[in-house]
C-alpha atoms as a PDB file:
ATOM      1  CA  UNK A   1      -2.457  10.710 -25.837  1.00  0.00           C
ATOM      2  CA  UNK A   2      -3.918  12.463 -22.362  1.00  0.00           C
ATOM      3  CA  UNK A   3      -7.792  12.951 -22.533  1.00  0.00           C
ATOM      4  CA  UNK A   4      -7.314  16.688 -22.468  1.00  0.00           C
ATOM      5  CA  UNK A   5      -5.901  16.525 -26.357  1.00  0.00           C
ATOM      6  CA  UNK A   6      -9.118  14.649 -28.063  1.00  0.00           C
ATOM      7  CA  UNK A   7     -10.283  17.838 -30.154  1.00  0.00           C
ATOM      8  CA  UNK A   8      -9.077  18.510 -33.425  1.00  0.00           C
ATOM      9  CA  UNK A   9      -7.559  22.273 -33.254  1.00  0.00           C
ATOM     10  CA  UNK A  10      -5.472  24.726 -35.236  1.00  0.00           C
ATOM     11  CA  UNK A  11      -1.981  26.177 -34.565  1.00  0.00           C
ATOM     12  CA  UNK A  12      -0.328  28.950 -35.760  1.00  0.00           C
ATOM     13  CA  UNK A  13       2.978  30.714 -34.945  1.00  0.00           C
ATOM     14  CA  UNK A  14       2.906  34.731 -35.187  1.00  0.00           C
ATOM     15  CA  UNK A  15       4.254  36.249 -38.469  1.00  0.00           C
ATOM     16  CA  UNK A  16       7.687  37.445 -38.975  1.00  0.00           C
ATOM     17  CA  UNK A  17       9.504  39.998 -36.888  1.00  0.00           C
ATOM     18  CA  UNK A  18      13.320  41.830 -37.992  1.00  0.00           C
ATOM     19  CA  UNK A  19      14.555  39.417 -35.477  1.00  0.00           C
ATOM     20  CA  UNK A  20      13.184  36.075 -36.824  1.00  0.00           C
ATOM     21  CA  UNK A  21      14.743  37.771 -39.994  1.00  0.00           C
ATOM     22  CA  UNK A  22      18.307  38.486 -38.195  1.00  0.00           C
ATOM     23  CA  UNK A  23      18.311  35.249 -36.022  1.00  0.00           C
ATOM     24  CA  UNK A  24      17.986  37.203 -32.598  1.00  0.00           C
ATOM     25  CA  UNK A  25      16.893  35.492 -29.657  1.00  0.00           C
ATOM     26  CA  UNK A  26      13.161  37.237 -28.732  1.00  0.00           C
ATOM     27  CA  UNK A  27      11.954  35.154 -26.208  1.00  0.00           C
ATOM     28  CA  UNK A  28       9.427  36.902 -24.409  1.00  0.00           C
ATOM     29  CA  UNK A  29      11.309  40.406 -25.319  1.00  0.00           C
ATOM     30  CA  UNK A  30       8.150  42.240 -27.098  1.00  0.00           C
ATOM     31  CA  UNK A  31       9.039  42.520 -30.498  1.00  0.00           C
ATOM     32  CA  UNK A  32       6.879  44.065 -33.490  1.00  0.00           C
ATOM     33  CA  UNK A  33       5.953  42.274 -36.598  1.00  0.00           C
ATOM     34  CA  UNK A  34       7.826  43.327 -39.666  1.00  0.00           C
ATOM     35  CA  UNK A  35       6.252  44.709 -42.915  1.00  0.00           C
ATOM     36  CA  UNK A  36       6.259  40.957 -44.233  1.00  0.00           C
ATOM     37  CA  UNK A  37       5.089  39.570 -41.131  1.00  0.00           C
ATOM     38  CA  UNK A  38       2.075  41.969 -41.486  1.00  0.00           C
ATOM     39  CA  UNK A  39       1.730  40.781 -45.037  1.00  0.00           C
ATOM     40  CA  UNK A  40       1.648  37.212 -43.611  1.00  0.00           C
ATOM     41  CA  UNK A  41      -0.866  37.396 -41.241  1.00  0.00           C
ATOM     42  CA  UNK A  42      -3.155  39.213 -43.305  1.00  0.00           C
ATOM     43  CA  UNK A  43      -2.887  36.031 -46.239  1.00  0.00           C
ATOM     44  CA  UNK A  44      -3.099  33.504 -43.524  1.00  0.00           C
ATOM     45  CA  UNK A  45      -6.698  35.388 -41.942  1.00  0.00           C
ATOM     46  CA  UNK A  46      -8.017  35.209 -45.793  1.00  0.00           C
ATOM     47  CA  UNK A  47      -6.715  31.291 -46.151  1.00  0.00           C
ATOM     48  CA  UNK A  48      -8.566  30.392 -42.432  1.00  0.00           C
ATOM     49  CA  UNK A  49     -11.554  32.148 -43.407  1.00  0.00           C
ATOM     50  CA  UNK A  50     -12.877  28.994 -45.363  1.00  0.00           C
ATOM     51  CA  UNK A  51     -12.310  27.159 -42.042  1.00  0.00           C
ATOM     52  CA  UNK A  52     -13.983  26.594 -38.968  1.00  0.00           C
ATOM     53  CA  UNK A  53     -12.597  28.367 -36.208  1.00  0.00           C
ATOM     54  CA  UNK A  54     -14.765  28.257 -33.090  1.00  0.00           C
ATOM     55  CA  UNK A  55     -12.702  30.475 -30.836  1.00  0.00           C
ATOM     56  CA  UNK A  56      -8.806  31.959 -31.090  1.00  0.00           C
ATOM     57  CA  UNK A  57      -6.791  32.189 -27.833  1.00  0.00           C
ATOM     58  CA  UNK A  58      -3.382  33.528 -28.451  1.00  0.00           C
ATOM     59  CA  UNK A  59      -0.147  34.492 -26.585  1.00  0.00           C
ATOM     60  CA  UNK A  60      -0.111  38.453 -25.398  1.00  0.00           C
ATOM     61  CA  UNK A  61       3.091  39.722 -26.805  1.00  0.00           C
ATOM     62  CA  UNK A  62       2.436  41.787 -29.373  1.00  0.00           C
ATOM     63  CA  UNK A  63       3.919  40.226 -32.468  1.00  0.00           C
ATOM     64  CA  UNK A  64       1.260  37.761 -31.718  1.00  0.00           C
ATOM     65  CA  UNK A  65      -0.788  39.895 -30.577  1.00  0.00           C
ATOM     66  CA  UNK A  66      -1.317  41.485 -33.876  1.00  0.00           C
ATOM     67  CA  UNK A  67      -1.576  38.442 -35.779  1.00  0.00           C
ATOM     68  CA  UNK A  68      -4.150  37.044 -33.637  1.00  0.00           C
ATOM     69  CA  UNK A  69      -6.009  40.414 -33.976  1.00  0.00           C
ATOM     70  CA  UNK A  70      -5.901  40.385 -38.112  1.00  0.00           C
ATOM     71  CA  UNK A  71      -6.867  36.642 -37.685  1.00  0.00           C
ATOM     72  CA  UNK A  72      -9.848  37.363 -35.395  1.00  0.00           C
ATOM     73  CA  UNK A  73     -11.185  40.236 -37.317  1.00  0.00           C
ATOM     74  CA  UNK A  74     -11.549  37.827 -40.683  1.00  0.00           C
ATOM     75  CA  UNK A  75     -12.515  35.071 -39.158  1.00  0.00           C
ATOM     76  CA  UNK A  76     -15.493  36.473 -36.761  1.00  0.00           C
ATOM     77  CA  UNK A  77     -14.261  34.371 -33.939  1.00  0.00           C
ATOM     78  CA  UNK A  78     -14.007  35.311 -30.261  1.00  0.00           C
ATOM     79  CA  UNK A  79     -10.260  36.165 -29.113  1.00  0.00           C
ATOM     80  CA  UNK A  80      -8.648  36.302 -25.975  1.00  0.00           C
ATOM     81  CA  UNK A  81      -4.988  36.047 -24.350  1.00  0.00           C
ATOM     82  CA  UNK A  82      -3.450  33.674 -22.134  1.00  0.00           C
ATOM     83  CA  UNK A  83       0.097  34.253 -20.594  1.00  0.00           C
ATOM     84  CA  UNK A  84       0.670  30.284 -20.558  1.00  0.00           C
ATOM     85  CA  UNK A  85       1.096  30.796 -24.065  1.00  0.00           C
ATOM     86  CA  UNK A  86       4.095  33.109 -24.488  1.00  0.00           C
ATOM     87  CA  UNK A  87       7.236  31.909 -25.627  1.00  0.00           C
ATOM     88  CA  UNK A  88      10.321  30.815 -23.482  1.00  0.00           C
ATOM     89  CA  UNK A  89      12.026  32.810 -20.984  1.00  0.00           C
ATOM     90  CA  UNK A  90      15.540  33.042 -22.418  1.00  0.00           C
ATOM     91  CA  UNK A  91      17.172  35.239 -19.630  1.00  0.00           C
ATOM     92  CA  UNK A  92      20.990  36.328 -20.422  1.00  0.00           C
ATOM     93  CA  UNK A  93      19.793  34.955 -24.157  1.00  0.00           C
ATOM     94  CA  UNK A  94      17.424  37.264 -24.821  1.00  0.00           C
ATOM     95  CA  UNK A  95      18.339  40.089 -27.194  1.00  0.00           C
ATOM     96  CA  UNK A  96      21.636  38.364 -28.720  1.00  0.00           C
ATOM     97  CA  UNK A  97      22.051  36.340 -31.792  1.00  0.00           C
ATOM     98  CA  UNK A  98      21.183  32.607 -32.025  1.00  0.00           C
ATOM     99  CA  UNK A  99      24.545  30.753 -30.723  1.00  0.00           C
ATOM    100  CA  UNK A 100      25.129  26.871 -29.926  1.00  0.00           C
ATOM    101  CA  UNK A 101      23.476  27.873 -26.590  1.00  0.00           C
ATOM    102  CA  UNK A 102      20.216  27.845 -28.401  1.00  0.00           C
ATOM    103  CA  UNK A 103      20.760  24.331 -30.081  1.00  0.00           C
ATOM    104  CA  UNK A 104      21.753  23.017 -26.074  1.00  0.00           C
ATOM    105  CA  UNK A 105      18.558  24.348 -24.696  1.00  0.00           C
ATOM    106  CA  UNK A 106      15.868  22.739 -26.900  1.00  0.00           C
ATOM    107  CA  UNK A 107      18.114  19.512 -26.252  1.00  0.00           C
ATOM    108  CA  UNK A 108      17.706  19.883 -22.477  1.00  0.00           C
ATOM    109  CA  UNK A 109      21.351  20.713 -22.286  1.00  0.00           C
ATOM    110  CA  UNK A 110      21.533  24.510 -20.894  1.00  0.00           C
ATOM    111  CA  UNK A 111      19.412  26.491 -18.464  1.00  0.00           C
ATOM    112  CA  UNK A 112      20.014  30.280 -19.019  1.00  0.00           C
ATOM    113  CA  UNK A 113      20.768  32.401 -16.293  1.00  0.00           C
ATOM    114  CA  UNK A 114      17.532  34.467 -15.839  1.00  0.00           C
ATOM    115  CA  UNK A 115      14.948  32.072 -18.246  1.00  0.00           C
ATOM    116  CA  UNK A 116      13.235  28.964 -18.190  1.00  0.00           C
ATOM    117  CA  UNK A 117      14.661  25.136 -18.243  1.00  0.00           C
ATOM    118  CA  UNK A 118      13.331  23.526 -21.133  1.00  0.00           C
ATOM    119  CA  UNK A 119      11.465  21.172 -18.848  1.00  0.00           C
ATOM    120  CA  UNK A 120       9.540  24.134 -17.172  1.00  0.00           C
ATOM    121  CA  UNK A 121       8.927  25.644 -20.701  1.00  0.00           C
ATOM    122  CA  UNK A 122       7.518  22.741 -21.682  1.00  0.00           C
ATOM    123  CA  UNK A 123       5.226  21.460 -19.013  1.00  0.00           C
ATOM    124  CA  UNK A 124       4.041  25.422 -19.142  1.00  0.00           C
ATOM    125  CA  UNK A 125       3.060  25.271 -22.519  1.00  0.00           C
ATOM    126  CA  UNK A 126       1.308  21.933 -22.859  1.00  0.00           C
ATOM    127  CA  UNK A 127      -0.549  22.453 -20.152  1.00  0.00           C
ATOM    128  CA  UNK A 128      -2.036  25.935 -21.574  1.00  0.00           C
ATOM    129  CA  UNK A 129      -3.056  24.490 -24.876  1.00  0.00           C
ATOM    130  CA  UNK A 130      -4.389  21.196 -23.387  1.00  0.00           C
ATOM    131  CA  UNK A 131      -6.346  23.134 -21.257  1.00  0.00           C
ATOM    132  CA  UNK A 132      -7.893  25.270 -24.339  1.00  0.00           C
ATOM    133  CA  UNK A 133      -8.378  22.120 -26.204  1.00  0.00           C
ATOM    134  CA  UNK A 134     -10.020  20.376 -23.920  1.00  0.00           C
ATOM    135  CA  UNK A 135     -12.903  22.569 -23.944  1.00  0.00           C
ATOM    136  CA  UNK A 136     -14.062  21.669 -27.301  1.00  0.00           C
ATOM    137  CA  UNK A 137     -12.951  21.423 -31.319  1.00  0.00           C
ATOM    138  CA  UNK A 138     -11.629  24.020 -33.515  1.00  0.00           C
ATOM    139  CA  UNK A 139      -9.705  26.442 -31.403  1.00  0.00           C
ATOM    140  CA  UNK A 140      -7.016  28.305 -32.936  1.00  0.00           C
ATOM    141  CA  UNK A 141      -4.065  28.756 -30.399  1.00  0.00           C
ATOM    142  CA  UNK A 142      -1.833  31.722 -32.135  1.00  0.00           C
ATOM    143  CA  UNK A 143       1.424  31.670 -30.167  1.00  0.00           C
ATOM    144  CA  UNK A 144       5.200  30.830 -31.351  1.00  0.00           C
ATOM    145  CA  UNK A 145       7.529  28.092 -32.784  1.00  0.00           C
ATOM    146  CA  UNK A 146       8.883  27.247 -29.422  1.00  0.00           C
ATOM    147  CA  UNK A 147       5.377  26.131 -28.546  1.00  0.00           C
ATOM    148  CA  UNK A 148       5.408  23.121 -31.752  1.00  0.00           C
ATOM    149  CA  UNK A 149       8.651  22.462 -30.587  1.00  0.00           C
ATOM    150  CA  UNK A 150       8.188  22.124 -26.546  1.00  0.00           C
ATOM    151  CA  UNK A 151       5.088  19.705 -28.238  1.00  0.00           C
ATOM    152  CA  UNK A 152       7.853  17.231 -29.992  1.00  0.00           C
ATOM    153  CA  UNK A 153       9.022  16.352 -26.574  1.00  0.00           C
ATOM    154  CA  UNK A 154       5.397  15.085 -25.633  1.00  0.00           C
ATOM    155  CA  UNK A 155       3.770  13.914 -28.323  1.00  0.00           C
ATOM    156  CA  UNK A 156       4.796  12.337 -31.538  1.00  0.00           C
ATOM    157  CA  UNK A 157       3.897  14.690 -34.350  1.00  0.00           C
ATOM    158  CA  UNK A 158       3.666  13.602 -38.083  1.00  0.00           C
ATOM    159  CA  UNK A 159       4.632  14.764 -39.934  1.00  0.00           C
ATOM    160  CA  UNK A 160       7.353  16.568 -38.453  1.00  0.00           C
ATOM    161  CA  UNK A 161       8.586  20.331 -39.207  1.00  0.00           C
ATOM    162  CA  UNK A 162       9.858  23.382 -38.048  1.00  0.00           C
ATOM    163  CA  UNK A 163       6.906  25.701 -37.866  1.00  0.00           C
ATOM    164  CA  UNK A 164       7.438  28.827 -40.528  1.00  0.00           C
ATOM    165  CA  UNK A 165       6.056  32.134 -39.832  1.00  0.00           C
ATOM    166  CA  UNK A 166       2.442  32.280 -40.152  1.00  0.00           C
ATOM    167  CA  UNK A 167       1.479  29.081 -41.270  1.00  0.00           C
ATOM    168  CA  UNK A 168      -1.222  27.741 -40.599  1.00  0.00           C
ATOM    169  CA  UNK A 169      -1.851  23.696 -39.542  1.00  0.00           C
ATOM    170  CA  UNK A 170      -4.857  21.835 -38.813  1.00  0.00           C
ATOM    171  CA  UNK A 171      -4.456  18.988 -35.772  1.00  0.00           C
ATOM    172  CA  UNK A 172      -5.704  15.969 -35.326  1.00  0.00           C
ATOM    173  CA  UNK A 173      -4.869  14.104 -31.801  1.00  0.00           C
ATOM    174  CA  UNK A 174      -4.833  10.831 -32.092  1.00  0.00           C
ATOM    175  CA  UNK A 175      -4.117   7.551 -29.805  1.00  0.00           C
ATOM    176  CA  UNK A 176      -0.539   7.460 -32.016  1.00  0.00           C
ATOM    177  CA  UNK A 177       0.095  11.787 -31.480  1.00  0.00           C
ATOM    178  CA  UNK A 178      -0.601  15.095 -33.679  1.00  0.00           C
ATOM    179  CA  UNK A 179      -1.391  14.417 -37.131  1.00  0.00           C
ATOM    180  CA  UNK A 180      -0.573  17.941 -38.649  1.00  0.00           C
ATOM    181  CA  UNK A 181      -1.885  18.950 -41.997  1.00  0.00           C
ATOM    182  CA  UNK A 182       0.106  22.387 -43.095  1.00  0.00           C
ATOM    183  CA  UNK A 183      -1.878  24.722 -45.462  1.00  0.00           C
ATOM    184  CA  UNK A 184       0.702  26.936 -46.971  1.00  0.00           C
ATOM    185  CA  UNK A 185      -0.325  30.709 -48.516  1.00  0.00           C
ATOM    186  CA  UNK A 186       1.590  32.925 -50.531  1.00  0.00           C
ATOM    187  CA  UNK A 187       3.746  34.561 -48.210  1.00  0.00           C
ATOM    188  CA  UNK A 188       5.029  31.071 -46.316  1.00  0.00           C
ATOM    189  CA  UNK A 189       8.248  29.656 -47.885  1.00  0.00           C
ATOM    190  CA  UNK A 190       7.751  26.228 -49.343  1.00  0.00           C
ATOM    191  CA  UNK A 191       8.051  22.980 -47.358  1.00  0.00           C
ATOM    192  CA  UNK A 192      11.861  22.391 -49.014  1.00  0.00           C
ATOM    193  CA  UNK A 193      12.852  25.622 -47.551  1.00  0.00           C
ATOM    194  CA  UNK A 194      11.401  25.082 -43.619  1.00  0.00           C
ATOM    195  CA  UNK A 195      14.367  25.091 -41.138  1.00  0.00           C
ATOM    196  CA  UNK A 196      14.428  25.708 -37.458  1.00  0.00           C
ATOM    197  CA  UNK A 197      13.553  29.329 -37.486  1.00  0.00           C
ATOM    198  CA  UNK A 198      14.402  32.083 -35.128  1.00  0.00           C
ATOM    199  CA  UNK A 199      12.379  31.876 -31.633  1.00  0.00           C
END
């Protein structure tokens, strides 16, 4: 594990938007969040208000933007935005429905025309929460499922899951990976019914 990931932190992906619910490809296309997504980010504000949150730092597209916002507002902590954050440049992707493209990409397997490799994705993201870790325990990084799954390619997570809408998971780096502890509220789908969800 580098030296940069020895704070426990929190992670959690924006609430859902039409297109998570459609299976479109967002990327960073700017996409709203959805009446449930609002719903969503309000319960998980009221479950992390019983944690400690020292500071939130969150992507700036504004179906995150929104969630961090609820978030921030419940939990009294300081917000701010980092573009290191966002989600993957899809290019040519971008705005269509999910295809075997998709499934190629997170395996390293296809560069769109106009996006991000997977390798550049990656390296982007982990080094914009590694450097928000580093500077102490209990951030909250509120950003997107590509983010958890760029991490599976540099870290060993347990246990391992697709990241829901608007759940929110405690992390603990250790020599050995991410130890994630998932604390489901009432609008996140049970843990039978997580699957790879629409980026």
């Amino acid at each position: 594990m580098s030296d940069e990931f020895n704070h426990p932190f929190w992670f959690l992906r924006h609430g859902e938007t039409d297109w998570n619910r459609e299976r479109r490809t967002q990327g960073q296309l700017d996409t709203p969040l959805n009446a449930l997504g609002r719903r969503q980010a309000a319960a998980a504000a009221e479950r992390l208000k019983r944690e400690k949150i020292t500071r939130i730092v969150a992507s700036p597209l504004s179906r995150v933007r929104e969630t961090a916002e609820t978030v921030a507002q419940a939990v009294g902590a300081p917000l701010s935005f980092d573009e290191g954050l966002m989600e993957v440049h899809l290019g040519e992707l971008q705005g269509y429905p999910h295809d075997d493209r998709i499934i190629q990409f997170w395996r390293g397997g296809f560069a769109p025309d106009g996006g991000e490799t997977m390798e550049i994705f990656t390296e982007r993201v982990w080094a914009a929460m590694a450097r928000h870790v580093a500077k102490g325990p209990d951030v909250l990084i509120i950003a997107h499922g590509g983010l958890w799954r760029a991490a599976r390619d540099k870290t060993p997570q347990r246990p391992i899951f697709s990241m829901p809408n608007c759940l929110p998971v405690r992390v603990m780096p250790n020599a050995d990976g991410w130890l994630a502890e998932a604390l489901p509220t009432t609008e996140v789908d049970p843990p039978e019914a997580w699957e790879e969800q629409s980026i």
